[in-house]
C-alpha atoms as a PDB file:
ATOM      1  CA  UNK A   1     111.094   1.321   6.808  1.00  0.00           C
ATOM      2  CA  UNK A   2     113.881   0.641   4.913  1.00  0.00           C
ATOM      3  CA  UNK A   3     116.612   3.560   3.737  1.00  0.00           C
ATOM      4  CA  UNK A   4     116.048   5.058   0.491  1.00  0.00           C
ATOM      5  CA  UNK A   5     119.726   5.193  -0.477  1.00  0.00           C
ATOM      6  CA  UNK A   6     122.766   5.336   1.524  1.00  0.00           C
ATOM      7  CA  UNK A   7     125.887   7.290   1.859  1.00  0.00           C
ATOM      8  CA  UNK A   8     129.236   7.188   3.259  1.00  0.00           C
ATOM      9  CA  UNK A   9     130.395   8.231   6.501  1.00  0.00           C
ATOM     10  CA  UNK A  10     132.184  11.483   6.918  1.00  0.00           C
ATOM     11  CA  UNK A  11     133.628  11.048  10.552  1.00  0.00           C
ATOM     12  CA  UNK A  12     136.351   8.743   9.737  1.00  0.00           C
ATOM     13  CA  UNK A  13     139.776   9.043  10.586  1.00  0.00           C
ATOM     14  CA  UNK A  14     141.397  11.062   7.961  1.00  0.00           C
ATOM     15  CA  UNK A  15     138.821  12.078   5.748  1.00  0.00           C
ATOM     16  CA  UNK A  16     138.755  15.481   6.422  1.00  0.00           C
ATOM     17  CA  UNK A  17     142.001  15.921   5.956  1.00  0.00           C
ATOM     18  CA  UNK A  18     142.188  13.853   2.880  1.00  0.00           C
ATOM     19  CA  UNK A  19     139.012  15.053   0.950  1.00  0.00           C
ATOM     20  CA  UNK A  20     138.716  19.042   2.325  1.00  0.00           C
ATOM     21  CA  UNK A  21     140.654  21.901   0.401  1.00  0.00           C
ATOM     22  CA  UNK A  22     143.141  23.927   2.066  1.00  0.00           C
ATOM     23  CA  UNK A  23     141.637  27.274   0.807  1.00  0.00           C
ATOM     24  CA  UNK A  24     138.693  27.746  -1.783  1.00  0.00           C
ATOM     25  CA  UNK A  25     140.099  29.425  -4.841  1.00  0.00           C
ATOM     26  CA  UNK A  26     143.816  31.292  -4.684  1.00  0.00           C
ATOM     27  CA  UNK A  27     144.530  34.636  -5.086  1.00  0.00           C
ATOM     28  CA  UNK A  28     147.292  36.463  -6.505  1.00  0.00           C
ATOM     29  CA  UNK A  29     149.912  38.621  -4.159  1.00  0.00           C
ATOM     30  CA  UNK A  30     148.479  41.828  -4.799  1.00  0.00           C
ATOM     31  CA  UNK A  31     152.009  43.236  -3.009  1.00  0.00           C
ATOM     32  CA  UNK A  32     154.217  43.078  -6.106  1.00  0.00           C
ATOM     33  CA  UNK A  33     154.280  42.993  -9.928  1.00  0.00           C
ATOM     34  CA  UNK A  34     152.653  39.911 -11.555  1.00  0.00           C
ATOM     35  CA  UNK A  35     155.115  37.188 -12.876  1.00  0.00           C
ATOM     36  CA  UNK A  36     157.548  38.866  -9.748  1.00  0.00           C
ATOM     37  CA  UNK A  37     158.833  36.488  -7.091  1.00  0.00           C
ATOM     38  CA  UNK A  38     158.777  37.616  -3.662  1.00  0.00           C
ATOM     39  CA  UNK A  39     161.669  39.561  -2.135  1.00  0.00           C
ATOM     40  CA  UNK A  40     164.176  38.071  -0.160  1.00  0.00           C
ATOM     41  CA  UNK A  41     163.890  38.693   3.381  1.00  0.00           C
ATOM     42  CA  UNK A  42     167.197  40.396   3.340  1.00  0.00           C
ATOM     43  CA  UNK A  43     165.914  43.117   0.707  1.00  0.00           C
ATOM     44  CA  UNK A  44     162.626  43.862   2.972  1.00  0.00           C
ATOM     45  CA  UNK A  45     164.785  44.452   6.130  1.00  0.00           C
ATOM     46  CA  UNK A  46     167.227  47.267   4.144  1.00  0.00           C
ATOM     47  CA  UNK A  47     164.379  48.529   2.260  1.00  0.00           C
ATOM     48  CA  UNK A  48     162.792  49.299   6.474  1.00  0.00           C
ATOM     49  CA  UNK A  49     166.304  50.229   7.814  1.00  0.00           C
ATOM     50  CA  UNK A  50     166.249  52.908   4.557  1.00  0.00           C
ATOM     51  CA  UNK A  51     162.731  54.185   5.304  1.00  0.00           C
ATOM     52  CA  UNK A  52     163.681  54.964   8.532  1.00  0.00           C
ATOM     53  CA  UNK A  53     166.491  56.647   8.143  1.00  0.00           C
ATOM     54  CA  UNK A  54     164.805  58.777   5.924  1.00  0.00           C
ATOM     55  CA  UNK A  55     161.968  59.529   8.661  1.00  0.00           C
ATOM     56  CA  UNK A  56     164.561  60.100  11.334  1.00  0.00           C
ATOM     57  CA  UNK A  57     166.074  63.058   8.669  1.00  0.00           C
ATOM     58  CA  UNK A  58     162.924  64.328   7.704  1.00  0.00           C
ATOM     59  CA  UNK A  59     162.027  64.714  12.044  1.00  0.00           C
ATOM     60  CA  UNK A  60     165.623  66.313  12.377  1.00  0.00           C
ATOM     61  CA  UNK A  61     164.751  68.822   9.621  1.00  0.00           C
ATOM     62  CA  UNK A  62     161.650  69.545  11.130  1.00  0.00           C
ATOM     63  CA  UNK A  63     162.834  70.054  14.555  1.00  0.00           C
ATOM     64  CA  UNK A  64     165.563  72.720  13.662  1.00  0.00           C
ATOM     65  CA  UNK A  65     162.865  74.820  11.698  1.00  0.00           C
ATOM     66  CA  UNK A  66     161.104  74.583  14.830  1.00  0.00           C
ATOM     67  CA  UNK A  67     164.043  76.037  16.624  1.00  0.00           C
ATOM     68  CA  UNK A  68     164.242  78.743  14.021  1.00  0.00           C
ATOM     69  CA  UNK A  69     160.430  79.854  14.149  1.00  0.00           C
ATOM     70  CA  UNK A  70     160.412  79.777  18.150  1.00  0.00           C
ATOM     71  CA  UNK A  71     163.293  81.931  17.802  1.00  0.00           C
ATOM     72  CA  UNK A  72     161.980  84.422  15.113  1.00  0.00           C
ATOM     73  CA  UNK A  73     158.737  84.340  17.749  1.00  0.00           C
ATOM     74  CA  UNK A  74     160.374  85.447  20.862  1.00  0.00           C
ATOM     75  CA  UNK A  75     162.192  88.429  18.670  1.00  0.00           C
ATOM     76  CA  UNK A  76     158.889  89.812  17.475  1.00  0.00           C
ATOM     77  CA  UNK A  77     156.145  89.620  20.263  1.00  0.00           C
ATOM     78  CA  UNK A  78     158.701  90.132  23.571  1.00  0.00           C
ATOM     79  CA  UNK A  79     160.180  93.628  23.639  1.00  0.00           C
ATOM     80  CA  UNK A  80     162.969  92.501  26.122  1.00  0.00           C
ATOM     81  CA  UNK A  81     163.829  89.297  24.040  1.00  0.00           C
ATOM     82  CA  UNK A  82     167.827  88.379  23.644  1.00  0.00           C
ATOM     83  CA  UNK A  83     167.879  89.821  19.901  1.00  0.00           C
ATOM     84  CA  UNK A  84     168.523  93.258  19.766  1.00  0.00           C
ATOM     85  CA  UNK A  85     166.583  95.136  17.633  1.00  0.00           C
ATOM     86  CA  UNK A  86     168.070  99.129  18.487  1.00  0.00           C
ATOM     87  CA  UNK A  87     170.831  98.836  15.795  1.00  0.00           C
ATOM     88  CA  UNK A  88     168.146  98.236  13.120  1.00  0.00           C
ATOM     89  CA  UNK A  89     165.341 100.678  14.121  1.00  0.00           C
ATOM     90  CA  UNK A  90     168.268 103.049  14.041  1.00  0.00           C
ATOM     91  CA  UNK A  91     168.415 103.053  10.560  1.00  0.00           C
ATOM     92  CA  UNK A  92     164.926 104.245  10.522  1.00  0.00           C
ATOM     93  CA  UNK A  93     164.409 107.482   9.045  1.00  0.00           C
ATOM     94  CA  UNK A  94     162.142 109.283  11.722  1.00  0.00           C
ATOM     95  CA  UNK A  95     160.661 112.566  10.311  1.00  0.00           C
ATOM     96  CA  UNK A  96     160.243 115.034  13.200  1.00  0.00           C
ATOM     97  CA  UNK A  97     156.339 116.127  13.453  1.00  0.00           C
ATOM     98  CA  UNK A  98     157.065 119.197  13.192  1.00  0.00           C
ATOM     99  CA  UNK A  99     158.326 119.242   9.516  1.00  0.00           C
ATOM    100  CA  UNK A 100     156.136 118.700   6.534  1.00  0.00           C
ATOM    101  CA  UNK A 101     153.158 116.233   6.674  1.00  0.00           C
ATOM    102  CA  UNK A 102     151.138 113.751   4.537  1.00  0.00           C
ATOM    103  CA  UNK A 103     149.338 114.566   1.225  1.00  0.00           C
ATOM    104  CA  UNK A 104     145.994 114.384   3.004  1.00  0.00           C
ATOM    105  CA  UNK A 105     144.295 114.671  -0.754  1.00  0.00           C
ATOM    106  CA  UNK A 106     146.144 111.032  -1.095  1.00  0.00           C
ATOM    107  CA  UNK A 107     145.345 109.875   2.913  1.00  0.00           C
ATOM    108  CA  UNK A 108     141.801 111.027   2.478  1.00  0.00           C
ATOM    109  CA  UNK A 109     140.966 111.541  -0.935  1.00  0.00           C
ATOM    110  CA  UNK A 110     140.570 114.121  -3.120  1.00  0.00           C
ATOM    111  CA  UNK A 111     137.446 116.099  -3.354  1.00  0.00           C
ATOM    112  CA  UNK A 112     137.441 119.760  -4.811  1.00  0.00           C
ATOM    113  CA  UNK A 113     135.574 122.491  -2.964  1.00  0.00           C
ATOM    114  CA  UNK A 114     135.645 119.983  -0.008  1.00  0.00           C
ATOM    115  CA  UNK A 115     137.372 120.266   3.435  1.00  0.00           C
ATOM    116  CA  UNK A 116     138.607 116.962   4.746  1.00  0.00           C
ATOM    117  CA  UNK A 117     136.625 115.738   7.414  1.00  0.00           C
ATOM    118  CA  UNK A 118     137.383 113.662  10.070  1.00  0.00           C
ATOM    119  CA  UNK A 119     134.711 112.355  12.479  1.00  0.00           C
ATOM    120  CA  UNK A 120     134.806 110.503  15.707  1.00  0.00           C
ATOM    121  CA  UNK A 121     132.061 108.885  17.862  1.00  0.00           C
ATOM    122  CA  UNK A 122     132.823 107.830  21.170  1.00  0.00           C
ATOM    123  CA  UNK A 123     131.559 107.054  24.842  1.00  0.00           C
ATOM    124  CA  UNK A 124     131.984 109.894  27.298  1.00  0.00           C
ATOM    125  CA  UNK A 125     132.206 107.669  29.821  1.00  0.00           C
ATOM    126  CA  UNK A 126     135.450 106.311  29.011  1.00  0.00           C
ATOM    127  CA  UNK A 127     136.973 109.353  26.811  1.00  0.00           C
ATOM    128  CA  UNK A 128     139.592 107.839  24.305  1.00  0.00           C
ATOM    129  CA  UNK A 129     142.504 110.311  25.271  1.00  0.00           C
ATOM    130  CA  UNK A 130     145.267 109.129  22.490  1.00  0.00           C
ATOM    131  CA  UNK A 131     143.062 110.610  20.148  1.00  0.00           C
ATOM    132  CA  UNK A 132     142.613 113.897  21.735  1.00  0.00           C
ATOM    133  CA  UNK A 133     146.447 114.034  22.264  1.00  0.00           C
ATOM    134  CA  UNK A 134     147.168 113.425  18.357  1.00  0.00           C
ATOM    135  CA  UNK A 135     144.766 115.858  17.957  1.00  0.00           C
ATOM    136  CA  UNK A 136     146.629 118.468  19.433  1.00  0.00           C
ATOM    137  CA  UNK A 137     149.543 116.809  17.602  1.00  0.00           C
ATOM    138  CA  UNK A 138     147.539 117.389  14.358  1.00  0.00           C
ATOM    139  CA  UNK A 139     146.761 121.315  15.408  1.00  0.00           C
ATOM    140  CA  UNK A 140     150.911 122.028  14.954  1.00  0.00           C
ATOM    141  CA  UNK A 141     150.910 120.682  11.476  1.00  0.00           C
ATOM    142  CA  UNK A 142     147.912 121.519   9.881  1.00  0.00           C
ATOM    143  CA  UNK A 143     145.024 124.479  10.073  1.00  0.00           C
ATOM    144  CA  UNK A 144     142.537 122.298  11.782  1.00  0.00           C
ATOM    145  CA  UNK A 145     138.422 123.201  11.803  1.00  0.00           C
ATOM    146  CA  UNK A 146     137.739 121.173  15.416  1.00  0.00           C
ATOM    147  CA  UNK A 147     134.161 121.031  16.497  1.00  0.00           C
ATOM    148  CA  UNK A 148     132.432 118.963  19.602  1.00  0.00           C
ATOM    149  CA  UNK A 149     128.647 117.662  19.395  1.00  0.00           C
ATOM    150  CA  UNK A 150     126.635 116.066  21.854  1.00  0.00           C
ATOM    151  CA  UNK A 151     124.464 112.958  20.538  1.00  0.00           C
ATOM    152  CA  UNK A 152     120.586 112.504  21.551  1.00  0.00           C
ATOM    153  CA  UNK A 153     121.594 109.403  22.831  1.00  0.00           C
ATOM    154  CA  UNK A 154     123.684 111.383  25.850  1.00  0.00           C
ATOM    155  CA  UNK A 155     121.960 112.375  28.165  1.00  0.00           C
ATOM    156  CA  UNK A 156     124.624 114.517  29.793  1.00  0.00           C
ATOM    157  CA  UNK A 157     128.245 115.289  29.043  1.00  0.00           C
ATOM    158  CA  UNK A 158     130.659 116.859  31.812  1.00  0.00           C
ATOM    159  CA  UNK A 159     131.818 120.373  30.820  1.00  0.00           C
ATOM    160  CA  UNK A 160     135.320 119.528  30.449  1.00  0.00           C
ATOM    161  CA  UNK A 161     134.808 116.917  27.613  1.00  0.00           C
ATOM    162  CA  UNK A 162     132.205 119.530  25.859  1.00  0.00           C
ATOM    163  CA  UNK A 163     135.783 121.769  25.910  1.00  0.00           C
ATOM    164  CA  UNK A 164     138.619 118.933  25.359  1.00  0.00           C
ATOM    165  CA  UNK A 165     139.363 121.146  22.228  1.00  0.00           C
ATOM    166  CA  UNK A 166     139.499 124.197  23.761  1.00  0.00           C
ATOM    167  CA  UNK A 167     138.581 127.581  22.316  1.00  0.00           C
ATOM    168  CA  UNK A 168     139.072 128.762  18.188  1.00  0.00           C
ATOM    169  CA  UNK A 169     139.702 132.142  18.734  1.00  0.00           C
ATOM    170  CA  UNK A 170     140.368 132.341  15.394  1.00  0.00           C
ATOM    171  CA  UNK A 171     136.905 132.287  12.997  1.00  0.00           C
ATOM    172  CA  UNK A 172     138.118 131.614   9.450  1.00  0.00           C
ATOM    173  CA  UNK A 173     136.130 130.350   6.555  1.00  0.00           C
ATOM    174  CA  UNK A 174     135.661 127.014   5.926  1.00  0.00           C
ATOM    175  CA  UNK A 175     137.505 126.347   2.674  1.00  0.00           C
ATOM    176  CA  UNK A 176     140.964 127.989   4.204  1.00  0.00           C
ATOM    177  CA  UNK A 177     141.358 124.928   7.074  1.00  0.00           C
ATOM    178  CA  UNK A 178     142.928 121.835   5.738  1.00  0.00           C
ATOM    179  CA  UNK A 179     141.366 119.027   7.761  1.00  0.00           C
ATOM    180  CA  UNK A 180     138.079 119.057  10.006  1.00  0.00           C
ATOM    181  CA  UNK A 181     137.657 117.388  13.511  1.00  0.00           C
ATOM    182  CA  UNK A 182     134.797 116.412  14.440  1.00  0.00           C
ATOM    183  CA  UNK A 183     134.226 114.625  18.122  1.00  0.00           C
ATOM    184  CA  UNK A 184     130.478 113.052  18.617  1.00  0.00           C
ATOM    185  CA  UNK A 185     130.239 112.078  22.524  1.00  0.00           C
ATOM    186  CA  UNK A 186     127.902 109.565  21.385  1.00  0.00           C
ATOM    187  CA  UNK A 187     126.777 105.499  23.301  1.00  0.00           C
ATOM    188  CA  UNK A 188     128.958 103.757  21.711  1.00  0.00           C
ATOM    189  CA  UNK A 189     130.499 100.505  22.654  1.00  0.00           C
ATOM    190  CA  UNK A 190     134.197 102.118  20.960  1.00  0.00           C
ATOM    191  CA  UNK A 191     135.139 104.609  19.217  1.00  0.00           C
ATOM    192  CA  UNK A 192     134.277 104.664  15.806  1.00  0.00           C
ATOM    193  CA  UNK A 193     136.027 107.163  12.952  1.00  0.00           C
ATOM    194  CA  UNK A 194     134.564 107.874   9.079  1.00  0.00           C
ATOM    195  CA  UNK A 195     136.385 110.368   7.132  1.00  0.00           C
ATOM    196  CA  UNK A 196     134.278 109.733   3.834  1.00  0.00           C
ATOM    197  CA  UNK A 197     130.744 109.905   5.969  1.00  0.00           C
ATOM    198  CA  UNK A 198     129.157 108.510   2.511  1.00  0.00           C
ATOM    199  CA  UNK A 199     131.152 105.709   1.178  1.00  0.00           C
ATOM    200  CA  UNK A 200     133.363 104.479   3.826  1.00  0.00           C
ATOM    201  CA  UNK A 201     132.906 101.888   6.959  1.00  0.00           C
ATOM    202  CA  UNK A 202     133.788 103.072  10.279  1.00  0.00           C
ATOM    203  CA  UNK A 203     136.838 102.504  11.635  1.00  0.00           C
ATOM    204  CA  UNK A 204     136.683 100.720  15.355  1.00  0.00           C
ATOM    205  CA  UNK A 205     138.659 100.755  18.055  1.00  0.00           C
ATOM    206  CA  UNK A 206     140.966 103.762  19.838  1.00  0.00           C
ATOM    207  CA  UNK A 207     144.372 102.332  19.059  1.00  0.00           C
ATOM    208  CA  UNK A 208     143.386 101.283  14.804  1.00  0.00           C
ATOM    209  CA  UNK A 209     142.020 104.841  14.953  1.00  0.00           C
ATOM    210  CA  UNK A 210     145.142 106.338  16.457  1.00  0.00           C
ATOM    211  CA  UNK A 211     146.886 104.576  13.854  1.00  0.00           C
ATOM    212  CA  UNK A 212     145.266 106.297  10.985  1.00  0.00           C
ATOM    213  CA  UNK A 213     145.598 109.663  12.410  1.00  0.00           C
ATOM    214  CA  UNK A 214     149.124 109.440  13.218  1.00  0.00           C
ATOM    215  CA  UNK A 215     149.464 108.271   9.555  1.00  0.00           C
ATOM    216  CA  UNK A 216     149.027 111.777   9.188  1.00  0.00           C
ATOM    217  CA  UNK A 217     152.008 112.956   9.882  1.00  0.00           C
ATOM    218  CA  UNK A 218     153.606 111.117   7.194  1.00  0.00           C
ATOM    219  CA  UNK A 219     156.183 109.373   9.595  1.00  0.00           C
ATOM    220  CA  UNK A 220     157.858 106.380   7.231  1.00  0.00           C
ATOM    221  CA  UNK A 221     159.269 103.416   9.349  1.00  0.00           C
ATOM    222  CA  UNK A 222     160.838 100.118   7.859  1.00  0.00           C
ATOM    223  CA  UNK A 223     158.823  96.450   8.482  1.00  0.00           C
ATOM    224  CA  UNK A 224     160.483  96.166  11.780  1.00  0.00           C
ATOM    225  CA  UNK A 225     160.119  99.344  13.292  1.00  0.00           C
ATOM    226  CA  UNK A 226     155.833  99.033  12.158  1.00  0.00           C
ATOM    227  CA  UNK A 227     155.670  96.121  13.368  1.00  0.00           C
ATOM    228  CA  UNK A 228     157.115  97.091  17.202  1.00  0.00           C
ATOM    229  CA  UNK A 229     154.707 100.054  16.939  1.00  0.00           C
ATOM    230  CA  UNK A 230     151.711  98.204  16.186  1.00  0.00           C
ATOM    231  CA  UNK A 231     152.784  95.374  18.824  1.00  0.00           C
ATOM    232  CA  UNK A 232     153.096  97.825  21.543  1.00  0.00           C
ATOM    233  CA  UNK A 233     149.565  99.280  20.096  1.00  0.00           C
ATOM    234  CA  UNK A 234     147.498  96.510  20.947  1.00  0.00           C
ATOM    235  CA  UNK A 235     149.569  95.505  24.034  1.00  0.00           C
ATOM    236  CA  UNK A 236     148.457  98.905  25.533  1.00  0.00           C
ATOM    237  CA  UNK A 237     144.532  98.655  25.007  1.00  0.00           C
ATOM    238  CA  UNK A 238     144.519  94.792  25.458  1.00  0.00           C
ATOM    239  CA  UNK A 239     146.483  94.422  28.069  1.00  0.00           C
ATOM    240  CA  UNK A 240     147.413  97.072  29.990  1.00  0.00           C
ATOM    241  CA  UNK A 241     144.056  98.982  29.392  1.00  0.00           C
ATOM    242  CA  UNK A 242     141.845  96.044  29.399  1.00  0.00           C
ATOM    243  CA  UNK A 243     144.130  93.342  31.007  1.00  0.00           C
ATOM    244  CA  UNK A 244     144.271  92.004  34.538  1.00  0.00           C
ATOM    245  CA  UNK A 245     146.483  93.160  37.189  1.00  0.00           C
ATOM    246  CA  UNK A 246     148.805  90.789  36.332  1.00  0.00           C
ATOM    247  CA  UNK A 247     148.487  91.787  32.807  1.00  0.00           C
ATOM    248  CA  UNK A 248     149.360  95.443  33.089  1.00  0.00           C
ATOM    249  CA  UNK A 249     152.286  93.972  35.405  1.00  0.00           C
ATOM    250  CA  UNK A 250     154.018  91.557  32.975  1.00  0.00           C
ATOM    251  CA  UNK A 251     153.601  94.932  30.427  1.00  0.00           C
ATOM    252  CA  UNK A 252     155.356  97.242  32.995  1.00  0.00           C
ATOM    253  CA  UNK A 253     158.114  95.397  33.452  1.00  0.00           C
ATOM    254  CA  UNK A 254     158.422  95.233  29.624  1.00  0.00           C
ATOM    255  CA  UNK A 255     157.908  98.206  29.187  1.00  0.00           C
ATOM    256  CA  UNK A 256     160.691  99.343  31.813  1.00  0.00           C
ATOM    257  CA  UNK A 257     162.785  96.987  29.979  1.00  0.00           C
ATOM    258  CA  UNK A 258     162.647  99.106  26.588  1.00  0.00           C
ATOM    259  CA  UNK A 259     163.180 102.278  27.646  1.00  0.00           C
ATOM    260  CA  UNK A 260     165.854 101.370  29.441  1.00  0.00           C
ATOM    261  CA  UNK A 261     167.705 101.493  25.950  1.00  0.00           C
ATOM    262  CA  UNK A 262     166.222 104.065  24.311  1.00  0.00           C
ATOM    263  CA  UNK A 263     164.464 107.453  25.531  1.00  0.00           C
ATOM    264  CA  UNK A 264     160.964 106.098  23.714  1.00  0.00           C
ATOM    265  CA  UNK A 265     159.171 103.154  23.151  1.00  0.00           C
ATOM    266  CA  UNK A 266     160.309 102.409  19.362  1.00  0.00           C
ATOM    267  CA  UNK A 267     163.265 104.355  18.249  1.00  0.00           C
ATOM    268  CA  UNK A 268     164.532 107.340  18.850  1.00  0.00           C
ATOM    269  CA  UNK A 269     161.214 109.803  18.424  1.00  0.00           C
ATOM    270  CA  UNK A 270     157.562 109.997  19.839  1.00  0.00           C
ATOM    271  CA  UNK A 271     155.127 107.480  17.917  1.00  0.00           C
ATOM    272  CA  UNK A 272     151.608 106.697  18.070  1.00  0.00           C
ATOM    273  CA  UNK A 273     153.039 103.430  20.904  1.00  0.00           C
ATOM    274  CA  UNK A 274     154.098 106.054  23.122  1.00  0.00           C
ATOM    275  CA  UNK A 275     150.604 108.175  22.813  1.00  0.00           C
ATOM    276  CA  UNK A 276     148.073 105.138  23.358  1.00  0.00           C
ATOM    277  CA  UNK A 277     150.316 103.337  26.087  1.00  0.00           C
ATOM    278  CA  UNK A 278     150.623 106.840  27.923  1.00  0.00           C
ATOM    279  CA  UNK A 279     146.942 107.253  27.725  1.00  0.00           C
ATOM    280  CA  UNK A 280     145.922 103.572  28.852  1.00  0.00           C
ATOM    281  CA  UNK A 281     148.612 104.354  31.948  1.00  0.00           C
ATOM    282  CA  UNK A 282     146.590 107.745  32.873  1.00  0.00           C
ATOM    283  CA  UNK A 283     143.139 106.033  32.373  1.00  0.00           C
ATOM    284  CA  UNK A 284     144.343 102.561  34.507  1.00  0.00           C
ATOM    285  CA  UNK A 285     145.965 104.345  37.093  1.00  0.00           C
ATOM    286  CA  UNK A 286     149.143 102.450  37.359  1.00  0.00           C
ATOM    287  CA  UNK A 287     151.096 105.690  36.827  1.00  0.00           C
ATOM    288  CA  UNK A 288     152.417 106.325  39.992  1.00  0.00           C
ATOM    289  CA  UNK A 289     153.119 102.312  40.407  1.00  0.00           C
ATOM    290  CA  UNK A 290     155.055 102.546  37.332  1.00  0.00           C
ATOM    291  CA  UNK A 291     158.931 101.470  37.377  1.00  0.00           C
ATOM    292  CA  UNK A 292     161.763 104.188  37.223  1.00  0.00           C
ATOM    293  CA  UNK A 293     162.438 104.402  33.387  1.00  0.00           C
ATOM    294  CA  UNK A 294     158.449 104.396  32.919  1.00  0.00           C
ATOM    295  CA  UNK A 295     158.196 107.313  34.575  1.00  0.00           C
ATOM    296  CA  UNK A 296     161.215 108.752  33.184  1.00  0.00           C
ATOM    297  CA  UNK A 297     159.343 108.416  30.016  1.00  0.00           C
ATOM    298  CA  UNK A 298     156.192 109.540  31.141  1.00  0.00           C
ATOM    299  CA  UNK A 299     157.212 113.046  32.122  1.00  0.00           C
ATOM    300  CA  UNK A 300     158.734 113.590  28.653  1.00  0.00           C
ATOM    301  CA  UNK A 301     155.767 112.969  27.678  1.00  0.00           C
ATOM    302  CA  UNK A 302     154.164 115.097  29.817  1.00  0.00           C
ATOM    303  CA  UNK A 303     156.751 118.155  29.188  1.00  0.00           C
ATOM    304  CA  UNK A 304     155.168 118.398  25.341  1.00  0.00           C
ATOM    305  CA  UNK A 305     152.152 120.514  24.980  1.00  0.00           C
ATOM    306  CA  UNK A 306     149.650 118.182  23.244  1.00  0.00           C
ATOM    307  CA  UNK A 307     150.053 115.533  26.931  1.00  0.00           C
ATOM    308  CA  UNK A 308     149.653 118.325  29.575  1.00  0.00           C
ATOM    309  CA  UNK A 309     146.284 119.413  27.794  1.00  0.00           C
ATOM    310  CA  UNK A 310     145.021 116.024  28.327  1.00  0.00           C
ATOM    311  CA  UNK A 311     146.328 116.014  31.618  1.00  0.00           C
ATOM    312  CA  UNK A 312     143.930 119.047  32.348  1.00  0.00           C
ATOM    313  CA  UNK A 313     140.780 117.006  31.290  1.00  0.00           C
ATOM    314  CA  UNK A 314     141.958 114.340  34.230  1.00  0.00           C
ATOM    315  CA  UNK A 315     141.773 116.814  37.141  1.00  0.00           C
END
């Protein structure tokens, strides 16, 4: 049967090279301006050599703020570090505890007719002793009502604990005591302090509580000096009271290395550091492991009245 129509070979020499496009449609250069010619190659290559210089500034920059915050780092969470930080805490103003205290109507609030009440749940089983020591602390500078329950949730309590207070041989009415103390042995998993038992949240944890309490005293200490304290706070009950071996060891060794240039931990005077890393020593039993200017420091602690009552409860 012959072909209906016919058509022209495509698989000659040089027809697909003759008759194909190069591309379909163009495009513009979507790199530059319209109705912009390209830049030279010379311009690209400066307009490179300038971005990196910039990047190599901007890197520099960065590294010696680097430098800077590692530096700032080391001063604030290592007691021993290089920087020296005596000469400032110096200018400190440390009130003694035994001169006037805090308004407690502006600590605690002010309620008329109302003693100021302060009360504690916590675990027999692991007695937090820094508060029992600022207790004692708070007993020289205020009239304070102290008082020691047992929870149902106790079964027993050892007699001691029931008398970590001691004896008020002194029975005055209510209304003429400034502050109440009240100690729950109760199963807790921490301590836990209210002092406005209808409005407030507990407070958690032995060292934030010792904080409060010692906030008592109305002791005033610049950003450096509060910051050391707190630092050597939570380096006590993390670490050397909750820590590994070589935990507690590392803090020794710090803790050697600060009172070996001054007689406490911060400064010149007792603060609520020195009460909460003395306690986590006692309860830890590294004591009598302790270096030589740790237990310098822990018989001036012991020489004040408010340790060697605790001590008693330890027997």
């Amino acid at each position: 049967m012959p072909a209906m129509y016919k058509v022209r070979p495509l698989h000659g020499a040089g027809v697909l090279a003759e008759h194909l496009p190069t591309c379909m449609y163009p495009l513009p250069n979507l790199h530059r301006a319209p109705g912009t010619a390209a830049p030279p190659q010379e311009e690209v290559d400066l307009s490179l050599q300038a971005l990196e210089s910039r990047q190599e500034e901007i890197l520099k920059r960065l590294y010696e703020l680097k430098s800077a915050v590692d530096g700032l780092s080391k001063m604030i969470q290592t007691p021993d570090a290089d920087f020296d930080v005596t000469n400032i805490i110096r200018t400190d103003e440390f009130s003694p505890l035994t001169k006037n205290g805090a308004d407690l109507d502006l600590m605690l609030g002010k309620d008329y007719g109302a003693l100021k009440d302060v009360v504690i749940n916590a675990n027999p089983s692991l007695p937090p002793l820094s508060l029992l020591v600022i207790h004692s602390l708070l007993c020289e500078r205020y009239k304070v009502l102290s008082a020691v329950h047992t929870h149902s949730s106790v079964k027993s309590v050892p007699e001691n604990l029931l008398k970590c207070f001691g004896e008020q041989t002194k029975k005055q009415p209510r209304h003429e005591y400034q502050l109440g103390f009240t100690l729950i042995w109760k199963d807790v998993p921490k301590p836990q302090m209210k002092f406005s038992i209808q409005t407030m949240c507990p407070i958690e944890g032995e060292g934030n509580i010792a904080r409060f309490l010692f906030s008592l005293f109305g002791q005033k200490y610049s950003a450096v000096t509060s910051t050391l304290i707190d630092s050597w706070v939570d380096t006590a009950i993390l670490q050397l009271k909750e820590g590994s071996s070589k935990e507690r060891g590392a803090v020794l060794r710090s803790m050697n290395a600060a009172l070996g240039r001054s007689s406490w931990l911060v400064g010149t005077e007792l603060t609520v550091a020195d009460v909460v890393a003395w306690c986590a020593l006692q309860q830890t039993g590294a004591a009598n492991s302790a270096p030589a200017n740790v237990q310098r420091w822990m018989k001036s602690c012991e020489n004040l009245a408010p340790f060697s009552s605790v001590m008693k409860l330890l027997k």
